[in-house]
Protein backbone atom coordinates (compact mmCIF):
# COMPACT_ATOMS: atom_id res chain seq x y z
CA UNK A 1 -6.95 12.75 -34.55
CA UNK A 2 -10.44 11.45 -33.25
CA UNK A 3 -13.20 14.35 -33.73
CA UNK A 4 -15.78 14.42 -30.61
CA UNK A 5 -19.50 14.29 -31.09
CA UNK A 6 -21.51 16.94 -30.08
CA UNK A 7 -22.70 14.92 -27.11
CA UNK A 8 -18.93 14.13 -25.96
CA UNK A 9 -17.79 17.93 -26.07
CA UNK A 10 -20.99 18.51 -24.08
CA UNK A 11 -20.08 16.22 -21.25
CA UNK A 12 -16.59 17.19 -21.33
CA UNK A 13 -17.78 21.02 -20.67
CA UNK A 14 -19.82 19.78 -17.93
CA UNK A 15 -17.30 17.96 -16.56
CA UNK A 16 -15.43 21.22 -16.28
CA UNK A 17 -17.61 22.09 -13.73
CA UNK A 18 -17.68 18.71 -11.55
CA UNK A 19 -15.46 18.77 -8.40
CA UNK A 20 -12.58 16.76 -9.94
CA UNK A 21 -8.26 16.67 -9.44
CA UNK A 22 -6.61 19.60 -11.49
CA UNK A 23 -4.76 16.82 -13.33
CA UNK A 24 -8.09 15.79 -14.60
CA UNK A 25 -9.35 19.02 -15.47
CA UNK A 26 -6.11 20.23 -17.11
CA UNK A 27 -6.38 16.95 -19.24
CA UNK A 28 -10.11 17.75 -19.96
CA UNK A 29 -9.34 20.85 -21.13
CA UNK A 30 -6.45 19.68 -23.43
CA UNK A 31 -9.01 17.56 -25.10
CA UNK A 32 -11.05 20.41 -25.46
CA UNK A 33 -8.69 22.61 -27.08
CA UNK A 34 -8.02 20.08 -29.63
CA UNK A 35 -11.93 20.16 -30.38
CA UNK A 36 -11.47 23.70 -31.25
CA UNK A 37 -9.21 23.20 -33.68
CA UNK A 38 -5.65 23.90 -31.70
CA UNK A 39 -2.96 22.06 -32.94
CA UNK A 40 -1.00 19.62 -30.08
CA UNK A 41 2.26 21.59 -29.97
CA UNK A 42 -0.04 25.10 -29.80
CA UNK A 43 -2.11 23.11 -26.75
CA UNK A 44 1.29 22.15 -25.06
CA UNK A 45 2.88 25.75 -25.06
CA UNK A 46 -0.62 27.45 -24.28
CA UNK A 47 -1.59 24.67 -20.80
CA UNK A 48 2.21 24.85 -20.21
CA UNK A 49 3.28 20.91 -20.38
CA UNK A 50 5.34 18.98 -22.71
CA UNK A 51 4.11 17.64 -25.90
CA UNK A 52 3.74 14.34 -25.04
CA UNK A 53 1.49 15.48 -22.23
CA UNK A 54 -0.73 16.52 -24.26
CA UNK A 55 -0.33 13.44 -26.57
CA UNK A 56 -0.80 11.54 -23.89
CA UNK A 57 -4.08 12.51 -22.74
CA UNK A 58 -5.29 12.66 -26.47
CA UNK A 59 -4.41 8.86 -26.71
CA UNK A 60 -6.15 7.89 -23.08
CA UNK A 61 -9.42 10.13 -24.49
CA UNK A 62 -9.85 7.94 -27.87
CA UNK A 63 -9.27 4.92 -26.22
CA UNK A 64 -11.11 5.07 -23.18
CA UNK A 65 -13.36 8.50 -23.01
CA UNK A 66 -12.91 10.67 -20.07
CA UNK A 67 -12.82 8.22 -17.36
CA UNK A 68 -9.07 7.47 -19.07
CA UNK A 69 -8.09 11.03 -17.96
CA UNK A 70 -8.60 11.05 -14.24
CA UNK A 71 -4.87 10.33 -12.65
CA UNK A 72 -3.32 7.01 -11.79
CA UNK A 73 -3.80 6.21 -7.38
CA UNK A 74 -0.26 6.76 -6.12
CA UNK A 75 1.12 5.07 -3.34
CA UNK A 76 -0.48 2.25 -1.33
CA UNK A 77 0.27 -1.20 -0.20
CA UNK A 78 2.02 -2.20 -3.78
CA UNK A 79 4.01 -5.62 -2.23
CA UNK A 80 1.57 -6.58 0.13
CA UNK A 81 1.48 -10.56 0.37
CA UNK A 82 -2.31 -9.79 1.29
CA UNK A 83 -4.70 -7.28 2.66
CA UNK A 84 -5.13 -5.70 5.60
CA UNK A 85 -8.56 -7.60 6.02
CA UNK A 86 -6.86 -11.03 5.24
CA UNK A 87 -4.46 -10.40 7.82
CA UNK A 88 -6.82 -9.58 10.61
CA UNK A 89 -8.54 -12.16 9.86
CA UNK A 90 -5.40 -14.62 10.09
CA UNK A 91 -4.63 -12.74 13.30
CA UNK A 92 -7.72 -13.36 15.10
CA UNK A 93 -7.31 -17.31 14.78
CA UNK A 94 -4.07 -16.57 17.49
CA UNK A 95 -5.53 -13.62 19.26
CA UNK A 96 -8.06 -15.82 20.65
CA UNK A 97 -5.54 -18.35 22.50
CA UNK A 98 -3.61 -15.38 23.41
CA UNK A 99 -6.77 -13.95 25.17
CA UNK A 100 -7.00 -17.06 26.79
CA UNK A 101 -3.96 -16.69 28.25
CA UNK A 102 -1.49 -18.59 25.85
CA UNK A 103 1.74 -17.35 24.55
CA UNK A 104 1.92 -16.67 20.91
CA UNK A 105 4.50 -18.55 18.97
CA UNK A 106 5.92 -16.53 16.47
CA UNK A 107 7.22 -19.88 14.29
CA UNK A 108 3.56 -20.99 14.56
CA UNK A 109 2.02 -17.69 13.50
CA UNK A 110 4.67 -18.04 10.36
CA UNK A 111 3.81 -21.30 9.34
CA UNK A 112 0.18 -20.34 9.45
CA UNK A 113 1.16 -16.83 7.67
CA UNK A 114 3.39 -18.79 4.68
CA UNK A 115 0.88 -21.22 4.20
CA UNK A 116 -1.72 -18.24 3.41
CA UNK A 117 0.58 -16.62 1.08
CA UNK A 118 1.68 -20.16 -0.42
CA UNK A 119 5.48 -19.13 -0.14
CA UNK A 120 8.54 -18.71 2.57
CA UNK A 121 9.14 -15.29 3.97
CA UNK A 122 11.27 -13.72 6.63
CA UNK A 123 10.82 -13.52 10.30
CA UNK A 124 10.66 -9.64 10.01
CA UNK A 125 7.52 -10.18 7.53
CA UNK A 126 5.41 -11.64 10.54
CA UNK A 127 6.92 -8.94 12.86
CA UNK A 128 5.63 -6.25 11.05
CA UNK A 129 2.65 -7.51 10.95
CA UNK A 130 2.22 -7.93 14.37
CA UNK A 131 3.16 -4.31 14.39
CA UNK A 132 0.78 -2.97 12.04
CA UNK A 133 -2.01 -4.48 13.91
CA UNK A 134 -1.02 -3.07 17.45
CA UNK A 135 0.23 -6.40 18.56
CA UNK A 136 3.22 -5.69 20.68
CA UNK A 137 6.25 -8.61 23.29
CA UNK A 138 4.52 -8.25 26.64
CA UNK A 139 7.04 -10.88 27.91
CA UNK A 140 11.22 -11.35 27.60
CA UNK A 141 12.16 -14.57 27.03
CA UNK A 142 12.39 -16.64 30.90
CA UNK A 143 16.73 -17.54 30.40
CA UNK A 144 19.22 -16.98 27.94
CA UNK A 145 19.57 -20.05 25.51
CA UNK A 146 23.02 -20.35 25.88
CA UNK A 147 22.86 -20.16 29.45
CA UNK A 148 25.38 -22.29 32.05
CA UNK A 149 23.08 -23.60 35.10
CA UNK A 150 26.41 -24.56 36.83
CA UNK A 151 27.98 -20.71 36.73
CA UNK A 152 24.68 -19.29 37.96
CA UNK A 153 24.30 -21.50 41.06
CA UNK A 154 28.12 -20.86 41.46
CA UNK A 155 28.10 -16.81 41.28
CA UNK A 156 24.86 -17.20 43.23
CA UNK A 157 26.94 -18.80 46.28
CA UNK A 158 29.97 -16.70 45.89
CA UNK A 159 27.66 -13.45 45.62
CA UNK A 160 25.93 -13.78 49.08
CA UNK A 161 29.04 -14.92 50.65
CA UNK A 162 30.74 -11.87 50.27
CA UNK A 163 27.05 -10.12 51.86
């Protein structure tokens, strides 16, 4: 057990009164409690929490002071290849031949989008991406890649013979 200074219980009461997360205050508090001479288990049954809550927060305090007890960012972009700047950025090199009028080629936009991230992804990687930043398929593909010239012009003739 680390015993505060005068000067760190005095900050930790004023942080009391800063506009911080309850998670942060609770923990301040826990800290403070032990300053007064609780005992951890006594702290844990009187804030409500396990014991190794309160252990917990002890441990961040000695280590780092009382920026270690303000909570851990949840959530967020935690597998992104890169950031949402970086891929505007890398979006803007194709938007302006698009804007001129040019199709974009989605294998192009992944070769470009690999070589940024220096490894292979999926197609649905660069799709998403076009999704994220409001980039949407104005135009179907022209024909069918699998498509028989011959049994078009023949249903063609056979359709407006019967008109």
């Amino acid at each position: 057990m680390v015993k505060c200074t005068k000067g760190q219980v005095r900050r930790l009461k004023t942080a009391l009164h800063w506009k911080i997360p309850p998670e942060q205050r609770q923990r301040i508090q826990m800290v403070l409690l032990r300053e007064s001479g609780m005992t951890q288990p006594a702290i844990a049954e009187a804030m409500g929490v396990s014991l190794s809550t309160v252990n917990r927060a002890h441990m961040a305090y000695d280590l780092d002071g009382i920026k270690a007890l303000k909570p851990k960012p949840i959530g967020g972009r935690k597998r992104e290849n890169m950031t949402l700047a970086e891929e505007r950025a890398l979006l803007d090199r194709f938007a302006k031949a698009a804007g001129a009028g040019e199709m974009l080629n989605i294998h192009d936009l992944k070769a470009a989008y690999e070589k940024a991230i220096g490894h292979e992804t999926s197609n649905s990687t660069v799709y998403n991406l076009l999704a994220r930043h409001g980039w949407r398929k104005l135009m179907p593909r022209p024909f069918h890649p699998k498509r028989d010239i011959a049994a078009q012009n023949t249903f063609k003739k056979a359709a407006f013979q019967m008109l």
